[in-house]
Protein backbone atom coordinates (compact mmCIF):
# COMPACT_ATOMS: atom_id res chain seq x y z
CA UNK A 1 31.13 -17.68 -62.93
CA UNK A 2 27.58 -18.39 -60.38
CA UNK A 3 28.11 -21.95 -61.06
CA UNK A 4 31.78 -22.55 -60.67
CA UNK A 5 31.49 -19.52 -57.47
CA UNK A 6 28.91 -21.80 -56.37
CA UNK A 7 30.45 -25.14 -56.31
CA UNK A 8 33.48 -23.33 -54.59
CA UNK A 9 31.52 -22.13 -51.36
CA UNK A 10 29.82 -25.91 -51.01
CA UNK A 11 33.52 -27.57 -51.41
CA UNK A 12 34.17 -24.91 -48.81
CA UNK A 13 31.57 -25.82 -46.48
CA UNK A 14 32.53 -28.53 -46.35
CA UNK A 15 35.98 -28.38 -45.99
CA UNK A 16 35.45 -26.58 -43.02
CA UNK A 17 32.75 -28.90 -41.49
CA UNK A 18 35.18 -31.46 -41.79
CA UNK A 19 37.90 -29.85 -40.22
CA UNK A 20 35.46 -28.44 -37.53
CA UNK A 21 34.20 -32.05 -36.41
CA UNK A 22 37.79 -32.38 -36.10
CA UNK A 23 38.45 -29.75 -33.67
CA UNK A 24 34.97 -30.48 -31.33
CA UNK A 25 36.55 -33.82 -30.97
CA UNK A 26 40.01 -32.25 -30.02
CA UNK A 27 38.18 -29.79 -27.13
CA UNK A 28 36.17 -32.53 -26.09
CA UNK A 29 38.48 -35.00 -25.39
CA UNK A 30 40.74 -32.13 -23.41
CA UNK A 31 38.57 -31.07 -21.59
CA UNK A 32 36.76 -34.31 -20.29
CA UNK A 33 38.39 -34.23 -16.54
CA UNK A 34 37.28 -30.43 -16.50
CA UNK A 35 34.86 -29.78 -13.56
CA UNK A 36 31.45 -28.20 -15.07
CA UNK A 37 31.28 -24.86 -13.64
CA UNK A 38 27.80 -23.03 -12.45
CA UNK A 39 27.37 -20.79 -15.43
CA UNK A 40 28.75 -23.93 -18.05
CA UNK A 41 25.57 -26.14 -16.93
CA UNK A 42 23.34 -23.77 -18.99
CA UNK A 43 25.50 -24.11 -22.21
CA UNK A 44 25.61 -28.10 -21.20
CA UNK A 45 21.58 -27.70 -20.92
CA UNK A 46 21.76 -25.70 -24.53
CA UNK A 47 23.74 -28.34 -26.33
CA UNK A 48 21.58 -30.91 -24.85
CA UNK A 49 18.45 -29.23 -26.23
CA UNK A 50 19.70 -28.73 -29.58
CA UNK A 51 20.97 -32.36 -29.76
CA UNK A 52 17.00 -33.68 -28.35
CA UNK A 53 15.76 -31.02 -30.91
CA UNK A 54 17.66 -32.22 -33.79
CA UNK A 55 16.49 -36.20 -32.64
CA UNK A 56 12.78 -35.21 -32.65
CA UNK A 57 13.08 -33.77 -35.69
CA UNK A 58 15.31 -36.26 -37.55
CA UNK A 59 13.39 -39.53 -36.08
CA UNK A 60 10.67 -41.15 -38.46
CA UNK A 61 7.35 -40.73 -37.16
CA UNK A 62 4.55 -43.21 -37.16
CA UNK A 63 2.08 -42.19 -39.62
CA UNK A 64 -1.08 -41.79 -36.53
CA UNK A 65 1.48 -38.98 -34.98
CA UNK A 66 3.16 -37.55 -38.14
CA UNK A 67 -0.52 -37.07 -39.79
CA UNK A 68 -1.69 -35.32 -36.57
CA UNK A 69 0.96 -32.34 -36.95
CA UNK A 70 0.07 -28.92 -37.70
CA UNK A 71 0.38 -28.56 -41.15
CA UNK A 72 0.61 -31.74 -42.57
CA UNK A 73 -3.50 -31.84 -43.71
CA UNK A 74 -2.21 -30.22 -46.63
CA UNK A 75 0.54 -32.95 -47.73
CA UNK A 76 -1.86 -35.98 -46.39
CA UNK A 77 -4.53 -34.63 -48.83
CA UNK A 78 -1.78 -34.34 -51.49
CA UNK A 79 -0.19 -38.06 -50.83
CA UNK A 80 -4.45 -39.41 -50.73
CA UNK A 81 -4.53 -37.41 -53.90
CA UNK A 82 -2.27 -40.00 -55.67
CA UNK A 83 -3.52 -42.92 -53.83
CA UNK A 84 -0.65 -42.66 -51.74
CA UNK A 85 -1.08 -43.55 -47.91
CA UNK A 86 1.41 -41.54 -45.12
CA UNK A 87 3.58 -43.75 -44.08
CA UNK A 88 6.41 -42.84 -41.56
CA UNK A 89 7.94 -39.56 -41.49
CA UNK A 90 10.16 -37.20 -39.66
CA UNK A 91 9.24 -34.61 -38.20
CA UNK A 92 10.97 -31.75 -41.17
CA UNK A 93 9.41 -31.22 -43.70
CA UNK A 94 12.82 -32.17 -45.35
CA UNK A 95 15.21 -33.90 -43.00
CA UNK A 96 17.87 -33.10 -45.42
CA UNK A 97 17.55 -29.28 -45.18
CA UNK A 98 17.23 -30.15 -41.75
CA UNK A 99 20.69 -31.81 -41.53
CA UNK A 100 22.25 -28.74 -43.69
CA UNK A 101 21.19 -26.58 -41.07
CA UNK A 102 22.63 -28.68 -37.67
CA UNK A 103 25.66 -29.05 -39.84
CA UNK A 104 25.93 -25.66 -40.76
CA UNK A 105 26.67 -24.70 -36.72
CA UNK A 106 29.86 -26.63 -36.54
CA UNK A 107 32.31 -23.97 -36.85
CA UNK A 108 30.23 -21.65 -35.23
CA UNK A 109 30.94 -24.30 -32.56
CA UNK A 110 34.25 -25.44 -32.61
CA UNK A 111 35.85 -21.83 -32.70
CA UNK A 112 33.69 -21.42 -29.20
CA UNK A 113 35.52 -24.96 -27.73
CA UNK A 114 38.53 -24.25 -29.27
CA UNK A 115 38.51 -20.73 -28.08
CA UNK A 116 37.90 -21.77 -24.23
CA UNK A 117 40.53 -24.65 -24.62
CA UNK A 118 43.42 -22.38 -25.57
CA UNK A 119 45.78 -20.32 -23.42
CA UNK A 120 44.96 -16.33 -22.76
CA UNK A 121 47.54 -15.97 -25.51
CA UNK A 122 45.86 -17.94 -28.16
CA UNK A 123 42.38 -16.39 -27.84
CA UNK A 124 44.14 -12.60 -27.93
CA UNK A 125 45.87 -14.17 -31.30
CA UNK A 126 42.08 -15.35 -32.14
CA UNK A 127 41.34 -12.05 -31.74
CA UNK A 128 43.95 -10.68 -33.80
CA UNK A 129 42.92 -12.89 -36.60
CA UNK A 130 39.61 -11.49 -36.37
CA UNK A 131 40.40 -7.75 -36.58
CA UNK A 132 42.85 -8.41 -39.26
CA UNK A 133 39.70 -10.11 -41.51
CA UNK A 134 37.75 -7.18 -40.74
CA UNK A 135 40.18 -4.76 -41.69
CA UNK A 136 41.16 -6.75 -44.80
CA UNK A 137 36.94 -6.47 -45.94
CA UNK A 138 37.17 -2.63 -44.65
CA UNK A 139 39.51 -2.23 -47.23
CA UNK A 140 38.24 -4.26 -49.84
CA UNK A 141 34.96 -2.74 -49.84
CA UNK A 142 36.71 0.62 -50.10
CA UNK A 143 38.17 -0.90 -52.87
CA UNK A 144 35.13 -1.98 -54.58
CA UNK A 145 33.59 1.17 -54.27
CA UNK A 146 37.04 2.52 -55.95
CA UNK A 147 35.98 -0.28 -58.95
CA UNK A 148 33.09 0.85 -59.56
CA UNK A 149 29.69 -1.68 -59.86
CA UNK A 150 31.99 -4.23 -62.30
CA UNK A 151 35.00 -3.89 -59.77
CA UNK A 152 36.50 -7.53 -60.39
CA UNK A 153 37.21 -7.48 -56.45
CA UNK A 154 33.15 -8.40 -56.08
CA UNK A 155 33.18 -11.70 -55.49
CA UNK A 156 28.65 -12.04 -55.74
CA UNK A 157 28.64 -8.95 -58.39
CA UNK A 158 24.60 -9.62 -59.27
CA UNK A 159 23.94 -7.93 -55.62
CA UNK A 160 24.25 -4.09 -54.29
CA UNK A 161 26.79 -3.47 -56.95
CA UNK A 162 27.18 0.17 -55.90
CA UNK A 163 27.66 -0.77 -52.43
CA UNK A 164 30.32 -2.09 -50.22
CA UNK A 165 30.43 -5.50 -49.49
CA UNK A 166 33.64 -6.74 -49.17
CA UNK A 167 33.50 -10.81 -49.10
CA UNK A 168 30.06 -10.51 -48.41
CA UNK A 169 26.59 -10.62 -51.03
CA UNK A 170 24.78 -8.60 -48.71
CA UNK A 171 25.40 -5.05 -47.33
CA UNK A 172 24.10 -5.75 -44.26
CA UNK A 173 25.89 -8.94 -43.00
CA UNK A 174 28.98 -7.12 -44.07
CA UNK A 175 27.49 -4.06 -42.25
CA UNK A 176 27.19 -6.18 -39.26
CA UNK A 177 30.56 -7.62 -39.48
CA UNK A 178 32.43 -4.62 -39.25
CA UNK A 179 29.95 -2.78 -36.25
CA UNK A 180 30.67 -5.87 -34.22
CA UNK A 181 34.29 -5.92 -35.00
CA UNK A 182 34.00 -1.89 -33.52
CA UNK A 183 33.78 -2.76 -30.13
CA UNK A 184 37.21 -4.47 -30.02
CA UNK A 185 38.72 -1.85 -32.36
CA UNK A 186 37.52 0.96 -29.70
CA UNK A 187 38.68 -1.46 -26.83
CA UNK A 188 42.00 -1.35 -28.45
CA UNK A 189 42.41 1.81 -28.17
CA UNK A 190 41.58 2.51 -24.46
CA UNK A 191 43.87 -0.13 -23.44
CA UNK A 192 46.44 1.71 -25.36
CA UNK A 193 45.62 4.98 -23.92
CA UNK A 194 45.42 3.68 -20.54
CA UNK A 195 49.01 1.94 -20.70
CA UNK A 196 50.34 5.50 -22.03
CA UNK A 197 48.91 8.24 -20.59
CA UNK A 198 51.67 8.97 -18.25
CA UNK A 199 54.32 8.03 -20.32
CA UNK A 200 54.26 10.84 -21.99
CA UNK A 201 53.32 12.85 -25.35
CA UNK A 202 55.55 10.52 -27.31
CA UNK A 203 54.71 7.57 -25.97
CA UNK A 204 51.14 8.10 -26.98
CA UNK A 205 51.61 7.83 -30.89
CA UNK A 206 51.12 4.15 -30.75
CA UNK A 207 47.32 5.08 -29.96
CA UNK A 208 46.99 5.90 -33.44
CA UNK A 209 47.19 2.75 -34.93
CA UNK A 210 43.76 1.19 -33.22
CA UNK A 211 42.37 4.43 -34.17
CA UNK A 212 42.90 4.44 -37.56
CA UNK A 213 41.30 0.70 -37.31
CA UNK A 214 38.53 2.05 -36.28
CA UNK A 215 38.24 4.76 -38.28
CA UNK A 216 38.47 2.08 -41.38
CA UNK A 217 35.94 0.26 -39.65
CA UNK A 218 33.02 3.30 -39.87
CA UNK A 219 34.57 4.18 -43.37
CA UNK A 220 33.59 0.56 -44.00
CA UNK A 221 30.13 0.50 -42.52
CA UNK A 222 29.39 3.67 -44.34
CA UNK A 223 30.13 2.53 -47.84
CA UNK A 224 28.45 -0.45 -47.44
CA UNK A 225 25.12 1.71 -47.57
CA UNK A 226 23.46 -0.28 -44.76
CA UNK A 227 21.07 1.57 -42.44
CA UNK A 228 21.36 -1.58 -40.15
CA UNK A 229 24.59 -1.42 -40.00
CA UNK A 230 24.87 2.28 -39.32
CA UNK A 231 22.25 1.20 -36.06
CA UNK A 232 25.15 -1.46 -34.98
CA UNK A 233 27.62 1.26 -35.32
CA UNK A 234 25.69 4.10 -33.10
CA UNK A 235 24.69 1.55 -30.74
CA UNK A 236 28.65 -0.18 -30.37
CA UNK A 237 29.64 3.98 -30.41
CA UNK A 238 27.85 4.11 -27.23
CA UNK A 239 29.09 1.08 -25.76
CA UNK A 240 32.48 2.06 -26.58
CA UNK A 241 31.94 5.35 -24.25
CA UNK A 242 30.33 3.00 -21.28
CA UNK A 243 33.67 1.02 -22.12
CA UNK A 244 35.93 3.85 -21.25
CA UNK A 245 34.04 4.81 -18.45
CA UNK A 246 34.12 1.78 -17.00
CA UNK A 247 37.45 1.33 -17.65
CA UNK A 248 38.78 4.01 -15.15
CA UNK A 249 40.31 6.61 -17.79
CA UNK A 250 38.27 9.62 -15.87
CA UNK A 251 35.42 11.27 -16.87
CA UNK A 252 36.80 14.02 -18.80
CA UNK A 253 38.57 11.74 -21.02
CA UNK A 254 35.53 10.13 -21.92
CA UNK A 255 33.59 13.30 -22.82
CA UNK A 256 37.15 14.13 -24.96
CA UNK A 257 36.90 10.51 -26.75
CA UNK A 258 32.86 11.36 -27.26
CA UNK A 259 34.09 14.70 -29.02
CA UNK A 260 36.25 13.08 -31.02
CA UNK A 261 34.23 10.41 -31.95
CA UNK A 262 31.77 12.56 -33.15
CA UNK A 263 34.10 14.30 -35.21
CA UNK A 264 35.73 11.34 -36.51
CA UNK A 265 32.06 10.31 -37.41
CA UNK A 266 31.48 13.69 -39.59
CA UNK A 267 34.51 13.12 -41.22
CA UNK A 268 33.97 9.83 -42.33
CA UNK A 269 30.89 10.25 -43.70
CA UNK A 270 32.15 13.79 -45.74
CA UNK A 271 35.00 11.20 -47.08
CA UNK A 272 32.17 8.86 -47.85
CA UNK A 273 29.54 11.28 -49.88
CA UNK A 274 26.42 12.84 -50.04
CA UNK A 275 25.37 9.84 -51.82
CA UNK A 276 25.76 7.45 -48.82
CA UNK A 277 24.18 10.19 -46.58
CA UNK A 278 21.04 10.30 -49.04
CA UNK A 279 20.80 6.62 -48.89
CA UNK A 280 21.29 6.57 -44.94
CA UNK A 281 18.44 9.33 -44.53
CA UNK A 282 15.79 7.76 -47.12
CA UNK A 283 13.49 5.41 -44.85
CA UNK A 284 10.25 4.33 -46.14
CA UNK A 285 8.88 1.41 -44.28
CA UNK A 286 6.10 1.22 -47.15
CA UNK A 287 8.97 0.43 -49.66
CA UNK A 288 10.44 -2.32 -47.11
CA UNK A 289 9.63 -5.70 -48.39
CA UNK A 290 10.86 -7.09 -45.02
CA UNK A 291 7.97 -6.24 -43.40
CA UNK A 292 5.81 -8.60 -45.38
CA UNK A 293 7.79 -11.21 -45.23
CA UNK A 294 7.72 -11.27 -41.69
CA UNK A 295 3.60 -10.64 -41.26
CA UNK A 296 3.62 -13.76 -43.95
CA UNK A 297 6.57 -15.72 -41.70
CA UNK A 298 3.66 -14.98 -38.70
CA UNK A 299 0.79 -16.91 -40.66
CA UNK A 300 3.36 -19.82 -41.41
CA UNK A 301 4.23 -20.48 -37.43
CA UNK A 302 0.52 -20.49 -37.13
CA UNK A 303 0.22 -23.14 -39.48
CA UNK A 304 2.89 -24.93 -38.35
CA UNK A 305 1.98 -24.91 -34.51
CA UNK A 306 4.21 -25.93 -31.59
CA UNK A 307 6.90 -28.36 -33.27
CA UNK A 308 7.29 -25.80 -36.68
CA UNK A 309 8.36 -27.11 -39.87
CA UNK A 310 11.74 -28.68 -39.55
CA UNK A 311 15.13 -26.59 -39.69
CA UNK A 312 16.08 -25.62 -42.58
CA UNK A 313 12.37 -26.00 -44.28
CA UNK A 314 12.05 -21.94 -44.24
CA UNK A 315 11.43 -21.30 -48.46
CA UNK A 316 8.94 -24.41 -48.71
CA UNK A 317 7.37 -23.53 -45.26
CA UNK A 318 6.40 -19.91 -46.07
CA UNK A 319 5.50 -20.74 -50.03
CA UNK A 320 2.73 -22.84 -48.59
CA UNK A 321 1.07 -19.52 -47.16
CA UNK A 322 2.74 -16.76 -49.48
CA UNK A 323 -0.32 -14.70 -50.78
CA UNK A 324 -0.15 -14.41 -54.76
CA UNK A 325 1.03 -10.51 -54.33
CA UNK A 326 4.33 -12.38 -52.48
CA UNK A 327 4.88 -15.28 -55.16
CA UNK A 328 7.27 -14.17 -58.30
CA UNK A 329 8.21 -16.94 -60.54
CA UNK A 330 11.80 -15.27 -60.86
CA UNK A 331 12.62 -14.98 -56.96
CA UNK A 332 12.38 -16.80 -54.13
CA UNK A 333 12.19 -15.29 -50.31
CA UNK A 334 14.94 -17.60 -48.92
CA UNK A 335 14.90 -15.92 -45.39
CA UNK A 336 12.74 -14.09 -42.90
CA UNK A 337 14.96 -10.87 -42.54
CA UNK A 338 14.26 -11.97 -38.33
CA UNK A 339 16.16 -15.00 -37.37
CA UNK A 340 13.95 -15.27 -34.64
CA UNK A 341 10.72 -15.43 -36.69
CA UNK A 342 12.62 -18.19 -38.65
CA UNK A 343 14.07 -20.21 -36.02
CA UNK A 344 10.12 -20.20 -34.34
CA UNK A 345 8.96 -21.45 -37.76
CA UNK A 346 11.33 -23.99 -38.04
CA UNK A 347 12.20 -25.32 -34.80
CA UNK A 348 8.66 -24.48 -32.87
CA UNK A 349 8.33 -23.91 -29.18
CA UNK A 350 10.97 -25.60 -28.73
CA UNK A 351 13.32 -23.49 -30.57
CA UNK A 352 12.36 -20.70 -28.64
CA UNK A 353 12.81 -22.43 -25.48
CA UNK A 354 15.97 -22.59 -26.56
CA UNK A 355 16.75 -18.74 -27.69
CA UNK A 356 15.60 -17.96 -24.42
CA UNK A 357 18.19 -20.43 -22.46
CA UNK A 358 21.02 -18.92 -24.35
CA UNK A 359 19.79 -15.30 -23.64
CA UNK A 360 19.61 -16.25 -20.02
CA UNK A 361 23.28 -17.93 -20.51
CA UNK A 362 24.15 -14.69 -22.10
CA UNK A 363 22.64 -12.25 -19.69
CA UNK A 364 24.38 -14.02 -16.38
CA UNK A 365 27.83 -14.42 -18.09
CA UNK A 366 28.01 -10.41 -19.49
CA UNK A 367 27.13 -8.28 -16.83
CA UNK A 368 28.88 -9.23 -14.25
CA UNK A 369 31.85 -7.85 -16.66
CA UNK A 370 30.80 -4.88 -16.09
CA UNK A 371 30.95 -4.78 -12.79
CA UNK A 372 34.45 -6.41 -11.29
CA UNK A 373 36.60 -5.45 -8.46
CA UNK A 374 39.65 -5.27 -9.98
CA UNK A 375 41.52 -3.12 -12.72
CA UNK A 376 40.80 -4.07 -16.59
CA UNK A 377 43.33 -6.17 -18.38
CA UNK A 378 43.55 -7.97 -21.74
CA UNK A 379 41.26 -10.71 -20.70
CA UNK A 380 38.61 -8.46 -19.49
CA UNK A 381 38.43 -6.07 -22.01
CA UNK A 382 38.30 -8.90 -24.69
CA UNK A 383 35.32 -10.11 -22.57
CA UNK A 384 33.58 -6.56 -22.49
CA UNK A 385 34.09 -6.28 -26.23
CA UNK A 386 32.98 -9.12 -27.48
CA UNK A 387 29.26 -8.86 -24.88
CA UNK A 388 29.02 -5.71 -26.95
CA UNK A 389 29.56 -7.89 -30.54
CA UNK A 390 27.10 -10.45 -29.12
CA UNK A 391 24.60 -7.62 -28.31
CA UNK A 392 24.79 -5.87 -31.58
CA UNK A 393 24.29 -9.49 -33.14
CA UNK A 394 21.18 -10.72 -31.24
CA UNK A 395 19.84 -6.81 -32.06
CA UNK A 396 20.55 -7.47 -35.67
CA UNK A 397 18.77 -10.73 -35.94
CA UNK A 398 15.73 -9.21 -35.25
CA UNK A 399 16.44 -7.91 -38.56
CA UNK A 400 18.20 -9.79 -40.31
CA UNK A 401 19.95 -13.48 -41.23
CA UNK A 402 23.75 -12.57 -40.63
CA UNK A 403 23.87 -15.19 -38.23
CA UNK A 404 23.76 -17.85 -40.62
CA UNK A 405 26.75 -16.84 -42.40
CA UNK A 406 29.82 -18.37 -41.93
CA UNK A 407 32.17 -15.51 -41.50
CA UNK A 408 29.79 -13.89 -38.62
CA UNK A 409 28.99 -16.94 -37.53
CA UNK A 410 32.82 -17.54 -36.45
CA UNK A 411 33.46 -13.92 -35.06
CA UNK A 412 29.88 -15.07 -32.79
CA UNK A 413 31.19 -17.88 -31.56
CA UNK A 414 34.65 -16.50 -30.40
CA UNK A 415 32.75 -13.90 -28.52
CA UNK A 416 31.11 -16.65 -26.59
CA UNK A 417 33.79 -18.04 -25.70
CA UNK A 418 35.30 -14.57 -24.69
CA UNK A 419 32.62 -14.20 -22.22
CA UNK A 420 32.45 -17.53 -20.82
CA UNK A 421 36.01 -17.94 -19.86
CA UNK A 422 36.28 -17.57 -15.74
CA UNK A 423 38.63 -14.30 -15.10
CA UNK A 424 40.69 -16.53 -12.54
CA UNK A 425 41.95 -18.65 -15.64
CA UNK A 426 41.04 -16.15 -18.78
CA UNK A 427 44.65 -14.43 -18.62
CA UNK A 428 46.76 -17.48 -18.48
CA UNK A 429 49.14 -16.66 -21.22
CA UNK A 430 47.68 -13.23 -22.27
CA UNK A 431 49.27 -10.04 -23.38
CA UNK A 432 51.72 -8.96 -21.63
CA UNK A 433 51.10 -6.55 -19.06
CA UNK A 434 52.62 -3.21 -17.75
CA UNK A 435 53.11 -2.40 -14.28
CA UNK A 436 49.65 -1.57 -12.48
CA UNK A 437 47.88 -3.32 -15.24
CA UNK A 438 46.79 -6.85 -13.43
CA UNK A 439 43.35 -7.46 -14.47
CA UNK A 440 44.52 -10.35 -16.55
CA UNK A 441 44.24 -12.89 -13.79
């Protein structure tokens, strides 16, 4: 079952790869009479830097430069060992692993392009897709806690077997999945509310639907055991109130939705059990291994100086300074549990050069959402939601490795794009919108 599992994911991979390449091609070639915009020169700048990152570190080195890295004493001492002299080398430590890892970003990438390419009515169907997904895991993981720990619905059953994790090894990616899939679910529901609320009693019943979503969604979250996760989802609870406030509903009906969100909250996690709240409540960083990891992670970007080890070296990288207390013959650490510890490892300097472009692309796109002079639509609610995902995501990776899986790696990249999109052009084709409700355009 591991190896077949196994050998279905990599088909998979690449599968998707394949049919992401595709798509880049697609966006690019549409969009090559489109005039670069202000805020569009800093993703240009990004994709240039990852492109010149992934050259310096694919490129064979001449031995007098490659021998002169940090951390390559070790393997020149090694190769002199066995009478072997360096000869030329790139920069990773395994360009291979390297490769994996640039390759690995493709969809990640083509759902962004493919996202700003389409019509305001095919990124609120994107978005669609997404919630549906999330839903679908919210209920599978309820369903897997239904199964029990052999529930045939686990589809990695060796990990958290009394947990939730839906299609998912790992509580906390699937944890993360649903807190950042919150913020659109909550969205959903002002936007209803707002269209409604003076239509009526009756006309308001068709509120209920986004709220149950939601309520699925922190159902979800709490079964999945995940004290990150349970973070995401306070943090994303209060977004969802600055999203009502700033969406014009009226103070008083944000302090009603805070009420009821807090009760919503205390039922969901009496439906989920005491077991979940004991589990939730027991923190003891002493017991953490993540910690650890990362002080070990630390000494291996020392080693490894500005230019790192090569993406995708992480396991060989932090082996080569893993104190014996760290090293078990039956495990291997495979990540840092802080994506931003890893990435400086890996990629250097220059990889955090990088991380700090995109937080300044991120920063100047989101918060002048917040702040428009015109009433919310479709376009600019999807916007606010998804600067909220993106938040909860860049929080997380301080904790964790979500962002290197595929399924979270696709919601990411739609959010991106959500942002980026210019209002003037974001509602072209968008939901359709009810009479005093133009802040699609």
């Amino acid at each position: 079952n591991g190896a077949d599992g196994l050998g279905g994911v990599v088909i998979a991979g690449m599968a998707l790869q394949l049919l992401s390449i595709a798509l880049i091609a697609c966006c690019v070639l549409h969009a090559r009479t489109r005039r670069v915009r202000g805020n569009d020169r800093l993703l240009a700048a990004l994709a240039a830097g990852v492109a010149i990152l992934a050259l310096v570190q694919l490129l064979p080195l001449p031995p007098s430069i490659w021998t002169a890295l940090a951390g390559r004493s070790a393997l020149v001492a090694d190769m002199r060992s066995i009478d072997v002299l360096p000869g030329w080398h790139a920069l990773s430590l395994s360009p291979i692993a390297s490769e994996r890892s640039l390759l690995s970003l493709l969809p990640a990438l083509a759902i962004f392009l493919g996202a700003r390419s389409t019509s305001g009515q095919g990124r609120k169907r994107l978005v669609q897709v997404a919630m549906l997904f999330g839903l679908f895991s919210a209920l599978l993981g309820i369903a897997q806690i239904g199964g029990g720990p052999d529930s045939e619905l686990r589809v990695f059953r060796p990990t958290n077997p009394s947990d939730a994790v839906g299609l998912f090894a790992n509580r906390n990616h699937y944890g993360s999945l649903l807190a950042m899939l919150l913020p659109f679910s909550l969205g959903w529901t002002i936007g209803e509310f707002r269209r409604r609320r003076d239509a009526g009693p009756a006309a308001m019943i068709p509120v209920l639907l986004p709220c149950v979503a939601t309520f699925l969604l922190v159902i979800g979250i709490l079964l999945s055991q995940s004290r990150a996760g349970l973070l995401l989802m306070a943090i994303a609870a209060m977004g969802g109130l600055v999203f009502a406030w700033r969406s014009g509903i009226g103070g008083r009906v944000v302090l009603v939705f805070g009420i009821c969100g807090l009760l919503a909250g205390g039922l969901a996690l009496e439906i989920a059990g005491n077991d979940v709240v004991s589990r939730l409540t027991a923190i003891d960083p002493a017991t953490d291994s993540r910690w650890p990891v990362q002080h070990t992670t630390m000494d291996a970007v020392h080693r490894y100086g500005v230019f790192g080890s090569g993406l995708g070296t992480f396991v060989n990288a932090y082996q080569s300074v893993a104190p014996d207390d760290q090293v078990d013959q039956n495990a291997v650490v495979n990540h840092a549990n802080n994506d931003y510890l890893e990435l400086l490892l890996e990629a250097g300097w220059p990889g955090a050069v990088l991380v700090a472009l995109f937080l300044a692309w991120y920063g100047r796109v989101s918060i002048p959402l917040w702040f428009p002079g015109r009433p919310p639509g479709f376009a600019l609610m999807a916007a606010r939601a998804a600067s909220i995902a993106v938040f909860l995501a860049l929080i997380h990776a301080g904790l964790e490795y979500q962002l290197r899986k595929p399924g979270i790696m696709l919601l990411f990249g739609l959010c991106c794009a959500l942002i980026s999109v210019p209002m003037e052009r974001a509602g072209t084709g968008g939901f359709r919108r009810v009479r005093g409700d133009a802040g699609t355009r």
